[in-house]
Protein backbone atom coordinates (compact mmCIF):
# COMPACT_ATOMS: atom_id res chain seq x y z
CA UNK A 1 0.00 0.00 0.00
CA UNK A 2 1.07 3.40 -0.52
CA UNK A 3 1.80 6.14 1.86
CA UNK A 4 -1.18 8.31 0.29
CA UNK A 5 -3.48 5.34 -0.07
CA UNK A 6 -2.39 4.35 4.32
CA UNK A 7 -2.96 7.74 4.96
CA UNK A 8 -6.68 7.51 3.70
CA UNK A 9 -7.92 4.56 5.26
CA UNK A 10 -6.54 5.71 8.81
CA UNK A 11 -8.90 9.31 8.07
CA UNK A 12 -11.44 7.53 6.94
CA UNK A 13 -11.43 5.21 9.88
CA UNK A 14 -11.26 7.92 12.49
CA UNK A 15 -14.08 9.92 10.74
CA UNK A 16 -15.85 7.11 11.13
CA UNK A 17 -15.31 6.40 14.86
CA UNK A 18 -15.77 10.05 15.51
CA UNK A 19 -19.61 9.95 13.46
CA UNK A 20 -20.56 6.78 15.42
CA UNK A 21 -19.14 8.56 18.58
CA UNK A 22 -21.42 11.72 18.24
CA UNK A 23 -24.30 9.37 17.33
CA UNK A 24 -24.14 7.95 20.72
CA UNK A 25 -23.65 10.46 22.77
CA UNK A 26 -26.08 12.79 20.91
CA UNK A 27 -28.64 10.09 21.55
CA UNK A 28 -28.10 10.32 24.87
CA UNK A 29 -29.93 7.69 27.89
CA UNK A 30 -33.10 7.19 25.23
CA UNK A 31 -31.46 4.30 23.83
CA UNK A 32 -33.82 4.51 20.64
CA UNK A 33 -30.60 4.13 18.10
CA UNK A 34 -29.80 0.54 19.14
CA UNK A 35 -33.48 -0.73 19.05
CA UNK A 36 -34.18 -2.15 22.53
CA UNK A 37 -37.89 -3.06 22.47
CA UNK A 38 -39.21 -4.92 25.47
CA UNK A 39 -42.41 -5.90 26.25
CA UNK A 40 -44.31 -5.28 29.05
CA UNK A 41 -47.97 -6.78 29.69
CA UNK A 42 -48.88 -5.66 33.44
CA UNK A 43 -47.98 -2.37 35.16
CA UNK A 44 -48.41 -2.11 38.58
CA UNK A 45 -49.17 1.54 39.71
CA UNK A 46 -49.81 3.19 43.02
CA UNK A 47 -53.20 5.01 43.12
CA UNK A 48 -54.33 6.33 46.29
CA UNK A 49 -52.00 4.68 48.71
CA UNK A 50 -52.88 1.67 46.79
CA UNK A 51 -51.08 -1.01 44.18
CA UNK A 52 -53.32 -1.47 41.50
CA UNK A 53 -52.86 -4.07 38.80
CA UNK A 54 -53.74 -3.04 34.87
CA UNK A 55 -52.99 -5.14 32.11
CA UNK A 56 -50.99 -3.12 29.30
CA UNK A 57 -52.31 -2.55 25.71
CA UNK A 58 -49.51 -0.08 24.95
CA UNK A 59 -46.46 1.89 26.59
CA UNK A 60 -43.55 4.37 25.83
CA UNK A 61 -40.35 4.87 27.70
CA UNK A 62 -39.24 8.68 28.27
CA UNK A 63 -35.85 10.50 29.06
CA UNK A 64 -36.33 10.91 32.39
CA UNK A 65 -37.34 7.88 34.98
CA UNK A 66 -41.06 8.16 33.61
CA UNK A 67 -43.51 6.18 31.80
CA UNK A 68 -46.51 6.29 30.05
CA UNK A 69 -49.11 3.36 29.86
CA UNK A 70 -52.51 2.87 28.11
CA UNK A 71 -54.39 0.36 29.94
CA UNK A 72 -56.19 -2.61 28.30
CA UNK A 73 -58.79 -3.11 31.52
CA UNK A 74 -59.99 -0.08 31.95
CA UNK A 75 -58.86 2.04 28.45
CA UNK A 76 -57.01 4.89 31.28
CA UNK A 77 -54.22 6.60 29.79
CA UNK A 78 -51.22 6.75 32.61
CA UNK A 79 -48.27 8.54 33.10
CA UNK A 80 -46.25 7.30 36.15
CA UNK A 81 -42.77 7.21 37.49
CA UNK A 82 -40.55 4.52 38.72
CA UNK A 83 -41.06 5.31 42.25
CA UNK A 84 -44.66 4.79 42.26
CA UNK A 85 -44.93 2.19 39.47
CA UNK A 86 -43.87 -1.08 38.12
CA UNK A 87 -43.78 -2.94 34.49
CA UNK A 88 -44.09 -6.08 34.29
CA UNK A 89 -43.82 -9.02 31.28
CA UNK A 90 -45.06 -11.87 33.52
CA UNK A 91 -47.99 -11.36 35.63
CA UNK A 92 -46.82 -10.58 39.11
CA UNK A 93 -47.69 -12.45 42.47
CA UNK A 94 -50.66 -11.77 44.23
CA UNK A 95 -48.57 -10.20 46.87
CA UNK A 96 -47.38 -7.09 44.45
CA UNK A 97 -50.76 -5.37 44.11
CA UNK A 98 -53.94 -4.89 46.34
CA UNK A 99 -56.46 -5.67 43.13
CA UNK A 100 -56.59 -6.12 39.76
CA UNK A 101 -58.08 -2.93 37.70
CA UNK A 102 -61.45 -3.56 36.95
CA UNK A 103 -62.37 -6.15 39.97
CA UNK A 104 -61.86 -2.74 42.79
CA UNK A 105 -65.01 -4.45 44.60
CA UNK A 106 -64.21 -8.34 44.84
């Protein structure tokens, strides 16, 4: 290889790094740029002193330790934090929530 041609590559390689670099940091805790979906089916929020259970049809994931959540059970749009609620894939035992939404008087 020539000197020229060496020289090149090692730019072109550092350019490179330094794009991917600023992508990353310009994307910042979000996360979106490597594709991370999870799925989450139950969400247990506090309401009123109390755990209640709702069964997810949808969520989204914010910059800041929030969440938003639009129920299946009871068609309630939500927007809670990580202090006062929990997502869950599996349904949770009994003993994480005080009832489920929708059964309030059972």
């Amino acid at each position: 290889m020539k000197n020229g041609t060496l020289k090149k590559a090692i730019y072109c390689t550092l350019a490179a790094g330094l794009m991917l670099g600023a992508t990353f940091a310009f994307t910042g805790c979000n996360k979106d740029i490597t594709d991370l979906h999870y799925e989450f089916e139950y969400a247990v929020i506090e309401e009123n002193g109390q755990d209640v259970l709702h069964k997810v049809k949808s969520w989204k994931d914010s910059d800041s330790e929030s969440f938003t959540i639009t129920t299946d059970c009871c068609d309630n749009y939500i927007w809670s934090s990580a202090n006062r609620g929990n997502l869950y894939k599996n349904k949770p035992a009994r003993s994480a929530y005080d009832f489920e939404c929708g059964h309030e008087n059972e």
